[in-house]
Protein backbone atom coordinates (compact mmCIF):
# COMPACT_ATOMS: atom_id res chain seq x y z
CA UNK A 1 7.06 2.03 15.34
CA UNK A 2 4.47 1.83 18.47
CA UNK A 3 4.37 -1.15 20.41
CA UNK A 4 0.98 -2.47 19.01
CA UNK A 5 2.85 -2.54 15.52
CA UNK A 6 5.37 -4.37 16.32
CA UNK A 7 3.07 -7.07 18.37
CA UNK A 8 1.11 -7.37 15.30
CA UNK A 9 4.14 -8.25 12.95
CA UNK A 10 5.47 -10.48 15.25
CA UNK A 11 2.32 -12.08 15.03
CA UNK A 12 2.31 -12.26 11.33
CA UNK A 13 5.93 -13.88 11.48
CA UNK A 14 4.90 -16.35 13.80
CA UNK A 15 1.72 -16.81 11.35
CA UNK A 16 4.33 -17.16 7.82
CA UNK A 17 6.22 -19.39 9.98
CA UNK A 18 3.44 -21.67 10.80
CA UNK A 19 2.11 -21.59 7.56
CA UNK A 20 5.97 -22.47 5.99
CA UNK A 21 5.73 -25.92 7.98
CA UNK A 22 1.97 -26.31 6.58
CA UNK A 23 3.12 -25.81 3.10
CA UNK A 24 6.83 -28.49 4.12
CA UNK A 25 4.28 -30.76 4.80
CA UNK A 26 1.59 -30.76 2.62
CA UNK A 27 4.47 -31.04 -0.08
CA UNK A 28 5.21 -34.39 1.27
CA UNK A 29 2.01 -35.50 1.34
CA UNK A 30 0.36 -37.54 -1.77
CA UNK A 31 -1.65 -34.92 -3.64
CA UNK A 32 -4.94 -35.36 -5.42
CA UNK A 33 -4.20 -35.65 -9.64
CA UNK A 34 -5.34 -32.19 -10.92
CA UNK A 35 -7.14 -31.45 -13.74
CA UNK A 36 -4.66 -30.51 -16.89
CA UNK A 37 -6.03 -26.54 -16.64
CA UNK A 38 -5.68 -26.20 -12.88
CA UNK A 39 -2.29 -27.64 -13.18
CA UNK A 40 -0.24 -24.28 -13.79
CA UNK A 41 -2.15 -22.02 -10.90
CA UNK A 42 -2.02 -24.69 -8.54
CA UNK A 43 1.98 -25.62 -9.38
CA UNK A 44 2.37 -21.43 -9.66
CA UNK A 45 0.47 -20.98 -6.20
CA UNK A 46 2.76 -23.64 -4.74
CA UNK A 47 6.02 -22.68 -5.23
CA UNK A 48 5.78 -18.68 -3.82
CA UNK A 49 6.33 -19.03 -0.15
CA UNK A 50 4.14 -16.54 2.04
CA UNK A 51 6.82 -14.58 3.26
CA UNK A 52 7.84 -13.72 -0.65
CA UNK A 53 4.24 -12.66 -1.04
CA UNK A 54 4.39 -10.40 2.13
CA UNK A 55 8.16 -8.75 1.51
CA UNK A 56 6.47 -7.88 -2.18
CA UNK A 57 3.50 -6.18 -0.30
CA UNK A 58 5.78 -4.47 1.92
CA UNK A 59 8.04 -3.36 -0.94
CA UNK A 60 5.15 -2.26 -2.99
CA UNK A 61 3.61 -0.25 0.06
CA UNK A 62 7.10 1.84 0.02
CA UNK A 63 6.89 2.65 -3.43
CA UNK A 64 3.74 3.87 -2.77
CA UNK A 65 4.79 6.10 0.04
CA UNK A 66 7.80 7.54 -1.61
CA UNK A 67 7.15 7.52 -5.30
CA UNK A 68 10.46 7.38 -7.84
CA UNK A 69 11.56 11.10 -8.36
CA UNK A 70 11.71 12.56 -11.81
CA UNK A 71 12.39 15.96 -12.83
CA UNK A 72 13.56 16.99 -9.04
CA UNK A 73 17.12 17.75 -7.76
CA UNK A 74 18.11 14.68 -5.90
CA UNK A 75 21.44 13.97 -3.67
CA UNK A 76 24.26 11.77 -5.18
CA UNK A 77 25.06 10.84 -1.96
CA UNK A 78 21.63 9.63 -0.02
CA UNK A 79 19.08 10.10 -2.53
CA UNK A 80 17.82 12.86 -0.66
CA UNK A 81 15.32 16.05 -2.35
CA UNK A 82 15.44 18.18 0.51
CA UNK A 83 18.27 20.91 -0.05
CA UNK A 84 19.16 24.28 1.48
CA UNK A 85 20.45 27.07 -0.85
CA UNK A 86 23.03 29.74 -0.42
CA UNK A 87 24.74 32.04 -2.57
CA UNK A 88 28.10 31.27 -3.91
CA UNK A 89 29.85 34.55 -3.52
CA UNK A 90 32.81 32.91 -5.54
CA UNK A 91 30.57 32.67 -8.52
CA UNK A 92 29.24 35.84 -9.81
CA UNK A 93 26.71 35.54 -12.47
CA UNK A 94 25.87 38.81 -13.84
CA UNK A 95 26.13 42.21 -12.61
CA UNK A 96 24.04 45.32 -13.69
CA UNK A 97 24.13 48.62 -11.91
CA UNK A 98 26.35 47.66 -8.99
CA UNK A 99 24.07 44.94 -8.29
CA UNK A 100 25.93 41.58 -8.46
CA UNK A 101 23.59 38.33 -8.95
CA UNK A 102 25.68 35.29 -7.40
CA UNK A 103 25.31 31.66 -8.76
CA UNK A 104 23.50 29.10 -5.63
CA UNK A 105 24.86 26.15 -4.17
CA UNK A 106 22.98 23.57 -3.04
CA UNK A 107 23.51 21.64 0.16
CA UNK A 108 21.62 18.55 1.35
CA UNK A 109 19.56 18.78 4.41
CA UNK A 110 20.20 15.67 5.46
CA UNK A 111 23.88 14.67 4.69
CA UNK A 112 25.64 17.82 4.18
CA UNK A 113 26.71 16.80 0.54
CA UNK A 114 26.81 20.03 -1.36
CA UNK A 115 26.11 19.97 -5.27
């Protein structure tokens, strides 16, 4: 992360922080009798702290950059998708013609784990 990213979030966590006291003490405060209808936004709206809304951002921004796999080969060990493959001379599939066709293994790229 560059330096002018991680000045701006410790911004924004001085900014939650600041605006957790604001919403300690407008709690404490008398508030104004709402109207029946506004009643379950504004008692909805007051009960999610900022920093829930912004770790739901953040965890919806990952999702976004590294959608949930389906139909891929993924790592039982680290959930990787990157693997290498090598024949598995131990394993020989089919052989026509003096020309022997070897089942693959398939290693992780990033952990090693071979499946």
């Amino acid at each position: 992360m560059s330096e002018f990213e991680e000045k701006v979030i410790e911004m924004l966590k001085k900014i939650d922080q600041k605006l957790d006291k604001v919403l300690e003490m407008g709690s404490k405060a008398p508030a104004p009798q709402p109207t029946p209808a506004a009643t379950s936004t504004a008692s909805a709206a007051s009960t999610v702290k900022p920093s829930a809304l912004v770790e739901k951002q953040e965890e919806e921004e990952k999702m976004k950059e590294k959608p949930p796999v389906e139909g891929r080969r993924v790592c039982t060990k680290c959930g990787g998708t990157a693997f290498k493959t090598e024949e598995d001379k131990s394993n020989v599939l089919h052989q026509m013609g003096g020309i022997k066709i070897y089942a693959k293994r398939y290693i992780c790229k990033s952990c090693g784990n071979e499946s």
